[in-house]
C-alpha atoms as a PDB file:
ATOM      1  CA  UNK A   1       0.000   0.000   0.000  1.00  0.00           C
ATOM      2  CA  UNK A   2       1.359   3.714  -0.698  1.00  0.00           C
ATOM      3  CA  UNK A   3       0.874   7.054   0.064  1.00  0.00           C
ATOM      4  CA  UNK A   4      -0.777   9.438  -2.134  1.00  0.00           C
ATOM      5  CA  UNK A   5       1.475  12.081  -3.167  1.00  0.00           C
ATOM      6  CA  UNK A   6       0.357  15.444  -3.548  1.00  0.00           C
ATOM      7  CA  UNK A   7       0.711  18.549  -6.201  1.00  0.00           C
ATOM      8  CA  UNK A   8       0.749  21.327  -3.610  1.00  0.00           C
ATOM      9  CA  UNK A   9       3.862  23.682  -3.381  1.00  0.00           C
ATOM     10  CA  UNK A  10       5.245  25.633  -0.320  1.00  0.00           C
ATOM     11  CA  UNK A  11       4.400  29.139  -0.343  1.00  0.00           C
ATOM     12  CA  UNK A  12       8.045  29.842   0.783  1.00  0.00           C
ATOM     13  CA  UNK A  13      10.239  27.892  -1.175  1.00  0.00           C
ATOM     14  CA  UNK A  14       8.034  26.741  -4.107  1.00  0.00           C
ATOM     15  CA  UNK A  15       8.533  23.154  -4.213  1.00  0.00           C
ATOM     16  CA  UNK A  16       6.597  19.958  -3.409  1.00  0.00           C
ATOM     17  CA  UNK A  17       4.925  19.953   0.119  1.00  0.00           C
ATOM     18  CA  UNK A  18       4.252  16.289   1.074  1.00  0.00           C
ATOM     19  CA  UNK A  19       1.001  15.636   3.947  1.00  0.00           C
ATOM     20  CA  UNK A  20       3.470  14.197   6.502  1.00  0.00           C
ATOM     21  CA  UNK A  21       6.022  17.992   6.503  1.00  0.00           C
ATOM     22  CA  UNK A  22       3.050  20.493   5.631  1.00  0.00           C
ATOM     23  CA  UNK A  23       1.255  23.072   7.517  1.00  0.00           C
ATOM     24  CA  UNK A  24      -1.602  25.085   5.933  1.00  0.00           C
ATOM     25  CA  UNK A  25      -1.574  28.701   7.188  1.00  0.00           C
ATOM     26  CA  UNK A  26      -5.178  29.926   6.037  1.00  0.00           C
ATOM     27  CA  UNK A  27      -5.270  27.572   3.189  1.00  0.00           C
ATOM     28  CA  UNK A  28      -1.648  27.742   2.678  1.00  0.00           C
ATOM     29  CA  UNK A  29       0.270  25.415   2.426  1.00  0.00           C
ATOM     30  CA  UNK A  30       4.225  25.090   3.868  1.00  0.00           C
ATOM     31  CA  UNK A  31       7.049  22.856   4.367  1.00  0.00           C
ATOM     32  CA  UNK A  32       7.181  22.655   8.510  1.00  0.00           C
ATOM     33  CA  UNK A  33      10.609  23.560   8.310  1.00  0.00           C
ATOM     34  CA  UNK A  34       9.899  26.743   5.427  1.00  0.00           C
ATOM     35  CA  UNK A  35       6.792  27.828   8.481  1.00  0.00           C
ATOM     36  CA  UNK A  36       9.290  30.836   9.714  1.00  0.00           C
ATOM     37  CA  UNK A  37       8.969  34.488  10.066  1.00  0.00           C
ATOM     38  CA  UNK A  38      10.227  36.478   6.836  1.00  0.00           C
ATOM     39  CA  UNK A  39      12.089  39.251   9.049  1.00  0.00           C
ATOM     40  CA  UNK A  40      14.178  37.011  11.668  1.00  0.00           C
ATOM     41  CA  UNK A  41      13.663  33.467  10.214  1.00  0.00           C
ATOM     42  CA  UNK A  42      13.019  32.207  13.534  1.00  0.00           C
ATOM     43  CA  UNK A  43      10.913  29.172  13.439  1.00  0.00           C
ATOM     44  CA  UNK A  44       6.661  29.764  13.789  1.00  0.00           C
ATOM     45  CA  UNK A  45       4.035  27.340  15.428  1.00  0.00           C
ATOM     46  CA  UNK A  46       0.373  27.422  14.702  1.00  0.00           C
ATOM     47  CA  UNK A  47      -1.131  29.101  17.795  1.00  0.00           C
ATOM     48  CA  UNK A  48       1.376  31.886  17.221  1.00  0.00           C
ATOM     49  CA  UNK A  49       2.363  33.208  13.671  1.00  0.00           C
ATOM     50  CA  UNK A  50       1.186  36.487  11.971  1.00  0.00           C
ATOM     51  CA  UNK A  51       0.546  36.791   8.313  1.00  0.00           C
ATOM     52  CA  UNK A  52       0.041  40.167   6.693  1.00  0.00           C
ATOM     53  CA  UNK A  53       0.176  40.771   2.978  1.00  0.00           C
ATOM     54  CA  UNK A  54       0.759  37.424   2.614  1.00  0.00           C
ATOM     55  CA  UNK A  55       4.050  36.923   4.744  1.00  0.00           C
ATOM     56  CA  UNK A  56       4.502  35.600   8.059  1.00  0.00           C
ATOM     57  CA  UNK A  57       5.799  36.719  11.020  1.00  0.00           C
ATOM     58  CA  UNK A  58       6.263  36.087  14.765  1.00  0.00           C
ATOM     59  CA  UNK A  59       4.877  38.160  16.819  1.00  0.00           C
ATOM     60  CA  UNK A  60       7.592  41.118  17.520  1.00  0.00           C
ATOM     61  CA  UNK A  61       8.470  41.504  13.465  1.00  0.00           C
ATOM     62  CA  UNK A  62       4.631  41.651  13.162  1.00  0.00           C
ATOM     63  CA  UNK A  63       4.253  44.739  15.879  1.00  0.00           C
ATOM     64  CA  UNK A  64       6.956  46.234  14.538  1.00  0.00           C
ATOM     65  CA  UNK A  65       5.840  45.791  10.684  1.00  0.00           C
ATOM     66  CA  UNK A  66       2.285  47.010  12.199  1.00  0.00           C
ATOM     67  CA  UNK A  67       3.916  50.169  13.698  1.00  0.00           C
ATOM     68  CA  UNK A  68       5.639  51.063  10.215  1.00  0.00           C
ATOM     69  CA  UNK A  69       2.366  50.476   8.299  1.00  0.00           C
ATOM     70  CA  UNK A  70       0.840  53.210  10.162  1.00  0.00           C
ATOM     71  CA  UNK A  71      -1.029  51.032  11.907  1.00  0.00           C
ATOM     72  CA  UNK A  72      -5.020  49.336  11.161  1.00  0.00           C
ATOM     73  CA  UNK A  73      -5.540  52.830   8.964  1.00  0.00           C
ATOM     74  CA  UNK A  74      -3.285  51.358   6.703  1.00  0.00           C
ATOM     75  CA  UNK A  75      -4.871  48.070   5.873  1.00  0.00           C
ATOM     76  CA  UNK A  76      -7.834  48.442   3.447  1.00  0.00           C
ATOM     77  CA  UNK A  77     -11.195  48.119   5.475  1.00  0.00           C
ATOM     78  CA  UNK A  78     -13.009  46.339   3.120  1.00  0.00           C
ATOM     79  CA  UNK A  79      -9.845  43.391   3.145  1.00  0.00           C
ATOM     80  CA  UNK A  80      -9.444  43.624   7.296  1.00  0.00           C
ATOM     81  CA  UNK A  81     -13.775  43.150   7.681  1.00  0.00           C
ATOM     82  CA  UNK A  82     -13.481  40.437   5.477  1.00  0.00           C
ATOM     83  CA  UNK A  83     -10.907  38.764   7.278  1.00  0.00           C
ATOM     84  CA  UNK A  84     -12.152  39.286  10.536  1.00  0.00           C
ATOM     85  CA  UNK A  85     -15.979  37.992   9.236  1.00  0.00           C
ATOM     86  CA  UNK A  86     -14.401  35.297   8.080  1.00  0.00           C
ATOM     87  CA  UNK A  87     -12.530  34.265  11.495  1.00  0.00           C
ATOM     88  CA  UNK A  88     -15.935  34.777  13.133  1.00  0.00           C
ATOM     89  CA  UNK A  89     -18.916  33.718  10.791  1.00  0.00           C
ATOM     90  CA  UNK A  90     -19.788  30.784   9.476  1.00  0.00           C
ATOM     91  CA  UNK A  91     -18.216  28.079   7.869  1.00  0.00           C
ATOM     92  CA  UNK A  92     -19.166  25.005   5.269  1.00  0.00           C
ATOM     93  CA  UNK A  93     -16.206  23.168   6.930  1.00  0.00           C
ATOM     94  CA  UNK A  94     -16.926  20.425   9.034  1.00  0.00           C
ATOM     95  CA  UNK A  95     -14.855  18.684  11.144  1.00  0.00           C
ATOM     96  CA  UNK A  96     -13.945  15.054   9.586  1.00  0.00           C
ATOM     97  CA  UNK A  97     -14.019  13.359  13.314  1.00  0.00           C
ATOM     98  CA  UNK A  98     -17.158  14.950  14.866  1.00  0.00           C
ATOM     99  CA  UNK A  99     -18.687  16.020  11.584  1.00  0.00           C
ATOM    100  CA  UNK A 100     -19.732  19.719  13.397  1.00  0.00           C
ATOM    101  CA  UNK A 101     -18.347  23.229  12.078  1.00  0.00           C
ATOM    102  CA  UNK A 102     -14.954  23.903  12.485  1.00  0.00           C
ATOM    103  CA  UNK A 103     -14.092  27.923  12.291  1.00  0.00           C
ATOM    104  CA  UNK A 104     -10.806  29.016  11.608  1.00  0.00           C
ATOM    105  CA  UNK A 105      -9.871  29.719  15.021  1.00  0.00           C
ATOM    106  CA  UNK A 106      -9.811  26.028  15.718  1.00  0.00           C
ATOM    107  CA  UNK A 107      -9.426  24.466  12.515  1.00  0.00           C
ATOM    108  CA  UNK A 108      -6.345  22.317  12.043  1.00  0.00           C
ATOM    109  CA  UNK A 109      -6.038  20.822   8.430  1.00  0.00           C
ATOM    110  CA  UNK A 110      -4.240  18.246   7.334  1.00  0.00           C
ATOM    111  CA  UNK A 111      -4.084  15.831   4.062  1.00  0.00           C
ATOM    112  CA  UNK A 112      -7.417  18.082   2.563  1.00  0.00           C
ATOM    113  CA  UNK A 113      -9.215  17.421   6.154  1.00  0.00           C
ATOM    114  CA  UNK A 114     -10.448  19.932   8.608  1.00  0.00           C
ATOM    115  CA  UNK A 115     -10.105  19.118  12.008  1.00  0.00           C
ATOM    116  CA  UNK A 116     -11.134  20.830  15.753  1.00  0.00           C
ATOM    117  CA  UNK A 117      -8.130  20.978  17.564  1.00  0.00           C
ATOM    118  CA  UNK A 118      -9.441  18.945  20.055  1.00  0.00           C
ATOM    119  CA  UNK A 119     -10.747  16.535  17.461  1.00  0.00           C
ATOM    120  CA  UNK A 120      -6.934  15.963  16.002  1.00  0.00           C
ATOM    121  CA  UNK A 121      -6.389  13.096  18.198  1.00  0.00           C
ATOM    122  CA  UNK A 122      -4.879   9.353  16.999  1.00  0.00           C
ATOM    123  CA  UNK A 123      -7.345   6.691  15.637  1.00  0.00           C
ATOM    124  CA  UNK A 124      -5.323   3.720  17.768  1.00  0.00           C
ATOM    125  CA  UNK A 125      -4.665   5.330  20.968  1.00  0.00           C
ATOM    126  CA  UNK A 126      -6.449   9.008  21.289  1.00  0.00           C
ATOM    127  CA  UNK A 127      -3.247  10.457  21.854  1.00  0.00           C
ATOM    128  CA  UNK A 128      -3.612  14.672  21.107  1.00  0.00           C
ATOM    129  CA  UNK A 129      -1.826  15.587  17.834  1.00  0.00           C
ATOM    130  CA  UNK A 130      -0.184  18.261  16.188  1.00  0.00           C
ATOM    131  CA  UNK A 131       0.294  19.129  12.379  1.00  0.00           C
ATOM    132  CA  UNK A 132       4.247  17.963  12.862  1.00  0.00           C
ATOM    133  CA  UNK A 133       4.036  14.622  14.682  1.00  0.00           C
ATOM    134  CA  UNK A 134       0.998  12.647  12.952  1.00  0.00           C
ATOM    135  CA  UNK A 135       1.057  10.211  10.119  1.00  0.00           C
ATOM    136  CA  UNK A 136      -2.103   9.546   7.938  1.00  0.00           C
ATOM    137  CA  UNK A 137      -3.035   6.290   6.214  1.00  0.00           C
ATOM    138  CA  UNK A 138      -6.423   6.207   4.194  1.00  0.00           C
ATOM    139  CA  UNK A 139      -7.977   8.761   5.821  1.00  0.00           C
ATOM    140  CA  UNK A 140      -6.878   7.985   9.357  1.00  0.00           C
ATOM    141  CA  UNK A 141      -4.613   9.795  11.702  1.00  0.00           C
ATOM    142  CA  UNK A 142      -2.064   8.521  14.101  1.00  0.00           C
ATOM    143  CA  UNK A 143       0.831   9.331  16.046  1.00  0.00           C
ATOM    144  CA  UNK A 144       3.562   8.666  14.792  1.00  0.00           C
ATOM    145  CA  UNK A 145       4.742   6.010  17.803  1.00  0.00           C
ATOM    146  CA  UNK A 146       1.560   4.010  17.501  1.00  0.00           C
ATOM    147  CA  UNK A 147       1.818   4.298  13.574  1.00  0.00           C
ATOM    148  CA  UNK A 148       5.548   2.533  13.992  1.00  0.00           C
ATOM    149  CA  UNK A 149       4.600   0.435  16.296  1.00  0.00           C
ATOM    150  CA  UNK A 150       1.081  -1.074  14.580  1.00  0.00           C
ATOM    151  CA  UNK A 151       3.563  -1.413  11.600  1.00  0.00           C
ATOM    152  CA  UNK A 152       6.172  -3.147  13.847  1.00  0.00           C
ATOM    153  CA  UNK A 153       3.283  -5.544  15.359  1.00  0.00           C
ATOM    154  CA  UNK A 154       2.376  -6.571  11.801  1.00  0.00           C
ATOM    155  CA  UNK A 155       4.291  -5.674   8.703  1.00  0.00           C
ATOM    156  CA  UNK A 156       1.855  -3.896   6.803  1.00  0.00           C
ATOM    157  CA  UNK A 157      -0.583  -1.387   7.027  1.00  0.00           C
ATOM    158  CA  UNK A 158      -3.674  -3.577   6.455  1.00  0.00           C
ATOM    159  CA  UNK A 159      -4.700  -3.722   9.828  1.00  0.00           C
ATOM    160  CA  UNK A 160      -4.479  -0.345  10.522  1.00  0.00           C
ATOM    161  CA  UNK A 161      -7.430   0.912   8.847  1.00  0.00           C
ATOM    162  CA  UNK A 162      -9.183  -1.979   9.712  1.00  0.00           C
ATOM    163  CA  UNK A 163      -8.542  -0.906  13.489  1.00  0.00           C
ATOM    164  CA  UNK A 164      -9.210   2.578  12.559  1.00  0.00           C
ATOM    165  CA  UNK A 165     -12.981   2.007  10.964  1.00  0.00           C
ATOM    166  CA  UNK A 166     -13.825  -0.186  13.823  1.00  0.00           C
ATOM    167  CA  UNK A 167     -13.047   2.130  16.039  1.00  0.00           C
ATOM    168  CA  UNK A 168     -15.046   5.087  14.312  1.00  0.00           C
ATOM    169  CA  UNK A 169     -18.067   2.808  13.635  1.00  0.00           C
ATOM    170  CA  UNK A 170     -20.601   2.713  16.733  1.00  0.00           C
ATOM    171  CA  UNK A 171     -20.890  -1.222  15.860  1.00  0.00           C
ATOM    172  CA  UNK A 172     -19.175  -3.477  17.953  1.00  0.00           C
ATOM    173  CA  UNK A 173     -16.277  -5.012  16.344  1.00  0.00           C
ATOM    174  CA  UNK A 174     -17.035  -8.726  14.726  1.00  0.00           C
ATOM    175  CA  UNK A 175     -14.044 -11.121  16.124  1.00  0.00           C
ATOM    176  CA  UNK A 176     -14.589 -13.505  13.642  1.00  0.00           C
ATOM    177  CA  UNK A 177     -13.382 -10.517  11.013  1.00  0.00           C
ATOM    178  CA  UNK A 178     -10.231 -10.082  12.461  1.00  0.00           C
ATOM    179  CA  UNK A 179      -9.841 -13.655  12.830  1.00  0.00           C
ATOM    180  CA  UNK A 180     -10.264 -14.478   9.421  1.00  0.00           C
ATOM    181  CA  UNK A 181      -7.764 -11.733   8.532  1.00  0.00           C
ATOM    182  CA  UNK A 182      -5.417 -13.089  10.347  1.00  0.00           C
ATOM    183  CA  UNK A 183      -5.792 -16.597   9.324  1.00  0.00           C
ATOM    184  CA  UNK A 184      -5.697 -15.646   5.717  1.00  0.00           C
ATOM    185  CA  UNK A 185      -2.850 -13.595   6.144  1.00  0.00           C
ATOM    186  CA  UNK A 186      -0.110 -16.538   7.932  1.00  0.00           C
ATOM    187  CA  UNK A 187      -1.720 -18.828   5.055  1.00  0.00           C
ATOM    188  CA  UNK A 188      -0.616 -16.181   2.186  1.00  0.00           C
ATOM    189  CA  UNK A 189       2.790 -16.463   4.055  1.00  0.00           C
ATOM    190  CA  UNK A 190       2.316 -20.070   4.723  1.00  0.00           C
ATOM    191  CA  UNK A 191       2.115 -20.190   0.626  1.00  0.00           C
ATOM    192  CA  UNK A 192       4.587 -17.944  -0.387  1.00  0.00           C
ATOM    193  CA  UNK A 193       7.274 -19.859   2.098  1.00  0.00           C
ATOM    194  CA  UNK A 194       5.617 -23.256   0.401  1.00  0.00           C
ATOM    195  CA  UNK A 195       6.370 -21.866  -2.904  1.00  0.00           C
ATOM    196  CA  UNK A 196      10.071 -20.623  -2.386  1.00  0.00           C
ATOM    197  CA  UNK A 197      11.174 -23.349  -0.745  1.00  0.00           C
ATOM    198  CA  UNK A 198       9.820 -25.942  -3.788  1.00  0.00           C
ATOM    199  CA  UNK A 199      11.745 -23.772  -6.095  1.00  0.00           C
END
């Protein structure tokens, strides 16, 4: 099984932004290590970056940027209402966990997803996440130690979604499913060892 790749390019640097190293800033997206202010190049996290005129900034390169502009007379009215409606009003996005509006102020998205920041947990363990330590497999999240280790346990990534969808669905799981998984899975290895070792 692979990962879908993706045709999205970092803002900052212009070339390909894989799910697992991007961070969307307002629909944005960047490389986590391209995420970092444009005056000092110090390194930005999501509860505390600035973006005006489309650059980003931490937050004493933004004051100071603010303070040269003139201040809010500066910025055009019609683009600062806008912006501020749109951290405030409604939204069409919902939340791919609890399926309820997410609004910008606690939106976290990730592989074309929109998450609440307290929905962005792991599918195997409910572990809280952030937009730099998850991995994502068919629509499922996971930190990235239970990711390695469910790989570890089995060898592929079968299983995981399996887990995953079980856990999401209000139906009890069927042990008879994952039995038969398993069984059919040490007798395709059962064959394959059969088959190498007639050779």
């Amino acid at each position: 099984m692979s990962f879908s790749g993706t045709v999205q390019k970092c803002k900052a640097c212009d070339k390909t932004v894989h799910f697992v190293e991007m961070i969307s800033a307002d629909g944005v997206p960047y490389h986590k290590t391209c995420f970092r202010c444009v005056q000092c190049n110090g390194k930005l996290v999501m509860s505390s970056y600035f973006q005006l005129d489309g650059s980003l900034y931490c937050k004493p390169h933004f004051d100071q940027k603010f303070k040269e502009m003139g201040g809010i007379s500066r910025i055009p009215c019609d683009k600062l209402a806008s912006k501020l409606s749109a951290m405030f009003s409604g939204t069409q996005d919902k939340c791919a966990v609890c399926h309820k509006t997410v609004y910008p102020l606690e939106k976290v998205t990730v592989e074309g997803e929109f998450y609440h920041k307290q929905c962005f947990r792991c599918a195997q363990g409910g572990c809280k996440l952030t937009p730099s330590n998850y991995a994502a497999l068919e629509g499922n999240i996971f930190c990235k130690p239970h990711f390695a280790q469910l790989f570890k346990e089995k060898g592929n990534y079968a299983h995981l979604t399996k887990t995953a969808s079980m856990k999401k669905s209000s139906e009890p799981p069927v042990e008879k499913t994952v039995v038969d998984q398993v069984t059919s899975s040490s007798d395709h290895e059962d064959h394959v060892e059969s088959k190498t070792s007639d050779s």
